[in-house]
N, C-alpha and C. Protein backbone atom coordinates (compact mmCIF):
# COMPACT_ATOMS: atom_id res chain seq x y z
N UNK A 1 -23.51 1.18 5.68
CA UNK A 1 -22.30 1.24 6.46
C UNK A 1 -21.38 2.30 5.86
N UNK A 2 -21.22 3.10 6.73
CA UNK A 2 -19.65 4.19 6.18
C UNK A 2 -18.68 3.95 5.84
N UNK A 3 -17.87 4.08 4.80
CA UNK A 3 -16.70 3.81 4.46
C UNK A 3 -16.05 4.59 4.63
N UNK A 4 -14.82 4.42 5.11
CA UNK A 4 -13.76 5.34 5.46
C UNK A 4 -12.57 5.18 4.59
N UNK A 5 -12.18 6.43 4.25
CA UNK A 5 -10.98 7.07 3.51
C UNK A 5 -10.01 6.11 3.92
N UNK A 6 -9.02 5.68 2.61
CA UNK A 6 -7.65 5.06 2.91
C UNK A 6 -6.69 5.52 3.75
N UNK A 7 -7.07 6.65 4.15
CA UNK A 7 -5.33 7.22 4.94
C UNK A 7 -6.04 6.75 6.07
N UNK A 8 -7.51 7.10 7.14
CA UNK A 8 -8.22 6.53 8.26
C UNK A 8 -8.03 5.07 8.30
N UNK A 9 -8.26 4.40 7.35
CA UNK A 9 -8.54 3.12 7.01
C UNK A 9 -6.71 2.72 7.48
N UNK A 10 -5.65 3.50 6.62
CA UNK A 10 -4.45 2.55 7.05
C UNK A 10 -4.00 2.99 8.74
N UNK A 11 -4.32 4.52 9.11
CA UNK A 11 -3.86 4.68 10.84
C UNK A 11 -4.73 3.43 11.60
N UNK A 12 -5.67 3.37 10.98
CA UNK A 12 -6.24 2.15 11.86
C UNK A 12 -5.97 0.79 11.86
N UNK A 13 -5.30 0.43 10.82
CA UNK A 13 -4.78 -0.68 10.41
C UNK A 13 -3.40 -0.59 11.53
N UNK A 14 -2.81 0.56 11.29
CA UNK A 14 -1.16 0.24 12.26
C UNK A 14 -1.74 0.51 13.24
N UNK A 15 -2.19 1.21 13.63
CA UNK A 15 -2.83 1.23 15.34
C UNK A 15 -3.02 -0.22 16.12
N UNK A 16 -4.15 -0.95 14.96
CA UNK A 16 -3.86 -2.19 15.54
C UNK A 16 -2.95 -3.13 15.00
N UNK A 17 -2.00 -3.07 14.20
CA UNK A 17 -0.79 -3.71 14.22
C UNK A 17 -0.12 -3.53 15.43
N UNK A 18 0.04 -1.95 15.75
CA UNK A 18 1.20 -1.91 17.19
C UNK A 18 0.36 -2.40 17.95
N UNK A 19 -0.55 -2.22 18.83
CA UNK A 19 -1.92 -2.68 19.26
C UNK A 19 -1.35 -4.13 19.74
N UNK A 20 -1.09 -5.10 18.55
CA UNK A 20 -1.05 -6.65 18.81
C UNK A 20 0.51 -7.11 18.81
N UNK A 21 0.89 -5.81 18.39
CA UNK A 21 2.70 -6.55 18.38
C UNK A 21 3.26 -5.91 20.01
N UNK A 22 2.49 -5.13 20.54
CA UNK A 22 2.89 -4.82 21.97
C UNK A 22 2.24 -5.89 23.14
N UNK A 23 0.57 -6.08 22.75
CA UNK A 23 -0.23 -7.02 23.93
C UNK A 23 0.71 -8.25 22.98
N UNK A 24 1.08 -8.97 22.09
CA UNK A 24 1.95 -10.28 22.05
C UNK A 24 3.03 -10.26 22.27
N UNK A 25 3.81 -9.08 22.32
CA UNK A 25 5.26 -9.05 22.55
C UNK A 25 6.01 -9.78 21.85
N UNK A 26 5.56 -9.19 20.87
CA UNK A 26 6.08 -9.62 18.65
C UNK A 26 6.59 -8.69 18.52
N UNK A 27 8.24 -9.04 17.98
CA UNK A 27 8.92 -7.48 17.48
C UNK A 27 8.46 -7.73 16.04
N UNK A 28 9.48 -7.51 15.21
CA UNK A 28 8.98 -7.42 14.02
C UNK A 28 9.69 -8.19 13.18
N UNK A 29 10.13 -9.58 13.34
CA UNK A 29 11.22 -10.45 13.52
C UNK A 29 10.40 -11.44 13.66
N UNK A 30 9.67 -11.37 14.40
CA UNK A 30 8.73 -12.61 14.70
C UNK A 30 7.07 -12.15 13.87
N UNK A 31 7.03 -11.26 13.51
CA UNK A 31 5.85 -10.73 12.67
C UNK A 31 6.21 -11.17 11.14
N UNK A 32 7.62 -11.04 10.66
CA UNK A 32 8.36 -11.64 9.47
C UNK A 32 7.93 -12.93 9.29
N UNK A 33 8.45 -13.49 10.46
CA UNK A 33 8.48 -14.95 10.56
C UNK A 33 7.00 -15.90 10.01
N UNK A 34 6.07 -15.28 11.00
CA UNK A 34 4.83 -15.79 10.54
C UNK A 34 4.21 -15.34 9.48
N UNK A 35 4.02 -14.42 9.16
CA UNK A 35 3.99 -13.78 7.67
C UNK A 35 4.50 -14.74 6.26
N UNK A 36 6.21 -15.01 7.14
CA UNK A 36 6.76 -15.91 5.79
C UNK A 36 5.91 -17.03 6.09
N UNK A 37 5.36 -17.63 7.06
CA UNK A 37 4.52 -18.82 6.86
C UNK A 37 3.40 -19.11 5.86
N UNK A 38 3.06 -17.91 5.85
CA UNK A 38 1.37 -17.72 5.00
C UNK A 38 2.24 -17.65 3.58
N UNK A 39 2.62 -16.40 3.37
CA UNK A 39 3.64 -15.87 2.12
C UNK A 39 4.88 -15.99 2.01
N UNK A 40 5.70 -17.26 1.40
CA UNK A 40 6.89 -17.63 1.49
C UNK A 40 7.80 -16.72 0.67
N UNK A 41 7.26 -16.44 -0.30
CA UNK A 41 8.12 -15.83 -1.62
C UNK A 41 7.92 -14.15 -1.26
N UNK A 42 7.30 -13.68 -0.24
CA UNK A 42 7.51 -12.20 -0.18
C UNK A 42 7.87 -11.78 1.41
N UNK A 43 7.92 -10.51 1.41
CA UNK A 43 8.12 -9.87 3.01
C UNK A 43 7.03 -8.86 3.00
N UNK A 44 6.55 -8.81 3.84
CA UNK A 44 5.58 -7.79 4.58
C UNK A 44 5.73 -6.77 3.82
N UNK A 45 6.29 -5.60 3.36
CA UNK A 45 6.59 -4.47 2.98
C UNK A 45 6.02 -5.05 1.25
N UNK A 46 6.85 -6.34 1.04
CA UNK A 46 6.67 -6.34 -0.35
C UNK A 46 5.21 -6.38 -0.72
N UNK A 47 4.43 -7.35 0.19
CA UNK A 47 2.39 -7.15 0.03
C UNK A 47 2.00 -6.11 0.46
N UNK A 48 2.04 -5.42 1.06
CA UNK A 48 1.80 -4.16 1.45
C UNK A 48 1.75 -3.50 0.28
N UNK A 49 2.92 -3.17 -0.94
CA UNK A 49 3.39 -2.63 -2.02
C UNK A 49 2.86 -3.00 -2.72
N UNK A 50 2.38 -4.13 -3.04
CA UNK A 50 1.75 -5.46 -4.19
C UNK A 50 0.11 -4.32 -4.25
N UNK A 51 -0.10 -4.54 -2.64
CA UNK A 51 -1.68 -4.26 -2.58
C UNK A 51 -1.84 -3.12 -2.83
N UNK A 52 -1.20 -2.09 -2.21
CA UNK A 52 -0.99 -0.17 -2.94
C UNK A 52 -1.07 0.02 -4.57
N UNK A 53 0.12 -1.24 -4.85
CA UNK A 53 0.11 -1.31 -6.57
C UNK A 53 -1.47 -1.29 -7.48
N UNK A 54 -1.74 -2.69 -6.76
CA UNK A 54 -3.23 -2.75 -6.83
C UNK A 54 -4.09 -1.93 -6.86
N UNK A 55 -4.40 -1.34 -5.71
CA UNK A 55 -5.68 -0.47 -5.60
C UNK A 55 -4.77 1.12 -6.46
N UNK A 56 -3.98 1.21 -6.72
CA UNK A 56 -3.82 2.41 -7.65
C UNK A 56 -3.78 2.15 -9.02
N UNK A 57 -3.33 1.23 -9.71
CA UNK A 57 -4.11 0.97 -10.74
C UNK A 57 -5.45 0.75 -10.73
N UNK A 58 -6.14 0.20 -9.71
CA UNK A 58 -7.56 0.55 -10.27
C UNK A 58 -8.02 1.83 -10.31
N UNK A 59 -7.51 2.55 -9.45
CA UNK A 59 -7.94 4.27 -9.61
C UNK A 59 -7.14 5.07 -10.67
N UNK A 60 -6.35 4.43 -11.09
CA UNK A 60 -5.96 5.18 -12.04
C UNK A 60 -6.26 4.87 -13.98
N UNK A 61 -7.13 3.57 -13.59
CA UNK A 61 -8.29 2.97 -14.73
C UNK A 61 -9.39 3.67 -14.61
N UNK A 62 -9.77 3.35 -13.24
CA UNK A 62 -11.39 4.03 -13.51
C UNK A 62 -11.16 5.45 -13.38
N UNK A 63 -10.77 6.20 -12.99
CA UNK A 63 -11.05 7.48 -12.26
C UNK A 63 -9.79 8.57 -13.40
N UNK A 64 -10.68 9.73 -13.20
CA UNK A 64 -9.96 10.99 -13.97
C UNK A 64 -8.82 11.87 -12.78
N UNK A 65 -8.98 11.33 -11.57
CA UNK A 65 -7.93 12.20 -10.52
C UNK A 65 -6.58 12.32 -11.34
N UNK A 66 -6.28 12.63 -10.46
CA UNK A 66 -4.36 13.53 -10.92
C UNK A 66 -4.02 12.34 -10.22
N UNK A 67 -2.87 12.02 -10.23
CA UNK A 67 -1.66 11.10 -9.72
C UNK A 67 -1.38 11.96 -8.37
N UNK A 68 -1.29 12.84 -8.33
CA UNK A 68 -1.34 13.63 -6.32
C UNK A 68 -2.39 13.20 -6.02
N UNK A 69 -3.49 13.36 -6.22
CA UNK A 69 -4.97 13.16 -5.69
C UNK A 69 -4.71 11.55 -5.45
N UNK A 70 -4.55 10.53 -6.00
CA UNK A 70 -4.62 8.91 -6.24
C UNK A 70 -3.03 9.01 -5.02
N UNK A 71 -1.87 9.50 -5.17
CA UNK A 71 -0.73 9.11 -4.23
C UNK A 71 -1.49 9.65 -2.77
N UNK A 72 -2.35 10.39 -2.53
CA UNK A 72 -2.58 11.18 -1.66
C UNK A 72 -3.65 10.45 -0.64
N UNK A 73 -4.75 9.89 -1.51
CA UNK A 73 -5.60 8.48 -1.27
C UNK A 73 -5.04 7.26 -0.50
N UNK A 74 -3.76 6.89 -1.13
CA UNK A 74 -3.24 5.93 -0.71
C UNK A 74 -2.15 6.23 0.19
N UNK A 75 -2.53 7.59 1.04
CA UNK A 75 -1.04 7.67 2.21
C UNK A 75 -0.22 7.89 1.85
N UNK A 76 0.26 7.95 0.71
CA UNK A 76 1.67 9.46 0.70
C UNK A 76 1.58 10.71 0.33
N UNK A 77 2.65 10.95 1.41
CA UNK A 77 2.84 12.63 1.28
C UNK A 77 3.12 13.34 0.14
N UNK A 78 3.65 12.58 -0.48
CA UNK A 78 4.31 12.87 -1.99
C UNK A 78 4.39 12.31 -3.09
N UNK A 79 3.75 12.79 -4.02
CA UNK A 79 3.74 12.19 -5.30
C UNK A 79 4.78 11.50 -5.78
N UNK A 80 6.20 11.64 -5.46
CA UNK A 80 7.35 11.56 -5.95
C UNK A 80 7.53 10.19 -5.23
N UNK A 81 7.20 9.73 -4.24
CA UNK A 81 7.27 8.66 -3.26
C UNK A 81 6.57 7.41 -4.28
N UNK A 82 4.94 8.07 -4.59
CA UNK A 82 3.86 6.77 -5.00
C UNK A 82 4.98 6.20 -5.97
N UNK A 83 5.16 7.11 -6.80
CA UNK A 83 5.66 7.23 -8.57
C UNK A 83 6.23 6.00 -8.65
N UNK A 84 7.82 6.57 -7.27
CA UNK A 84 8.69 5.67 -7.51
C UNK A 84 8.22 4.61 -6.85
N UNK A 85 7.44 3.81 -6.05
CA UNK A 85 7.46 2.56 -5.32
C UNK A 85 6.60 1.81 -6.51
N UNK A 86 5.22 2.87 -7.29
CA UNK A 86 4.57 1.95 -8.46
C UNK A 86 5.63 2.09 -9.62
N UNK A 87 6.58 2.55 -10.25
CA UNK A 87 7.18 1.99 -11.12
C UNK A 87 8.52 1.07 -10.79
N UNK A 88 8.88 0.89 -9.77
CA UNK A 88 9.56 -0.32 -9.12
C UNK A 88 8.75 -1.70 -9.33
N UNK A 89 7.39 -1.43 -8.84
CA UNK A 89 6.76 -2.37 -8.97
C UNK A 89 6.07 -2.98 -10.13
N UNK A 90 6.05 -1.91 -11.04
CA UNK A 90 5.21 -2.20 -12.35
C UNK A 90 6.12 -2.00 -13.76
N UNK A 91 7.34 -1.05 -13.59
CA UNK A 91 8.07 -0.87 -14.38
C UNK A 91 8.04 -0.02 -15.60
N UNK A 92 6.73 0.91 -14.71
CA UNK A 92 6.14 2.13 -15.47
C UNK A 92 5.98 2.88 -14.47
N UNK A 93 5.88 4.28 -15.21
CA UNK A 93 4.84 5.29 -14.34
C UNK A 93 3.68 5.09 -14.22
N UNK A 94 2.87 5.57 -13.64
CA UNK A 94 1.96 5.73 -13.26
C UNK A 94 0.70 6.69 -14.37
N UNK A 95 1.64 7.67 -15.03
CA UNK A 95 0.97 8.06 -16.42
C UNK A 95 1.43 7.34 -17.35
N UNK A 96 2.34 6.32 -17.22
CA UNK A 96 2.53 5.67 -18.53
C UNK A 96 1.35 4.55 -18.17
N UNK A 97 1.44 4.07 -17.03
CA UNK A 97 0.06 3.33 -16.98
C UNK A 97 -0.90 3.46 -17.49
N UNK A 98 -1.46 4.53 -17.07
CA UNK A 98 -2.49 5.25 -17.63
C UNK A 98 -3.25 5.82 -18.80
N UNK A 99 -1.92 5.95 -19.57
CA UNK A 99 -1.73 5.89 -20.57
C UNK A 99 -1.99 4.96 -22.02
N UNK A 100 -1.15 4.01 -21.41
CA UNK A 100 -2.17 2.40 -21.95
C UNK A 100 -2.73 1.88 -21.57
N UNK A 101 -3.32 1.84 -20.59
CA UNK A 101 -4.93 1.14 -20.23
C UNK A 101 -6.17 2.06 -20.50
C-alpha cells in the first residue's frame, strides 16, 4: 500500500473535515462540543498540536533532516511557525530537543 506524504495526508484530512461539517451542518461550535466529549481537558487545535508535537519528535530522534525539512513534512510553511508551536508545547526548541535525545 502507498503511503502518502503528510502535507497530502493532512489536505485530505480537512477536505474531509469540511466534507462532514457541511453534509452535517456542524459549525465548529458543535465540532468543539463533541470533541470535548471524547477529550475533556483539551480543544481540537490543542490535539492536533499534541500529535504534530509527536510525530516531530520522532523525526527529529530518528532522522538527520534539518528542522525546515521536518517543519516542512508536517505542513508548515515556515520554520519559524513549527519552532514556535513545538517549544510552546515542549518548552524547548526543536534543536535543543535534539540535542538531548
Amino acid at each position: 500500500m502507498k503511503q502518502l506524504k503528510l502535507p497530502k495526508l493532512w489536505s485530505k484530512f480537512k477536505a474531509a473535515m469540511e466534507e462532514t461539517i457541511y453534509n452535517c451542518s456542524l459549525r465548529y461550535h458543535g465540532i468543539e462540543k463533541v470533541h470535548h466529549r471524547y477529550f475533556p481537558s483539551k480543544t481540537p487545535l490543542e490535539n492536533i498540536h499534541l500529535k504534530l508535537v509527536n510525530l516531530a519528535k520522532e523525526k527529529l530522534y530518528d532522522s538527520d533532516k534539518s528542522i525546515n525539512e521536518i517543519a516542512y513534512e508536517l505542513g508548515f510553511r515556515y520554520q519559524q511557525h513549527f519552532t514556535r508551536m513545538f517549544k510552546k508545547e515542549t518548552g524547548q526548541t526543536p534543536n535543543e530537543y535534539r540535542s538531548l535525545n
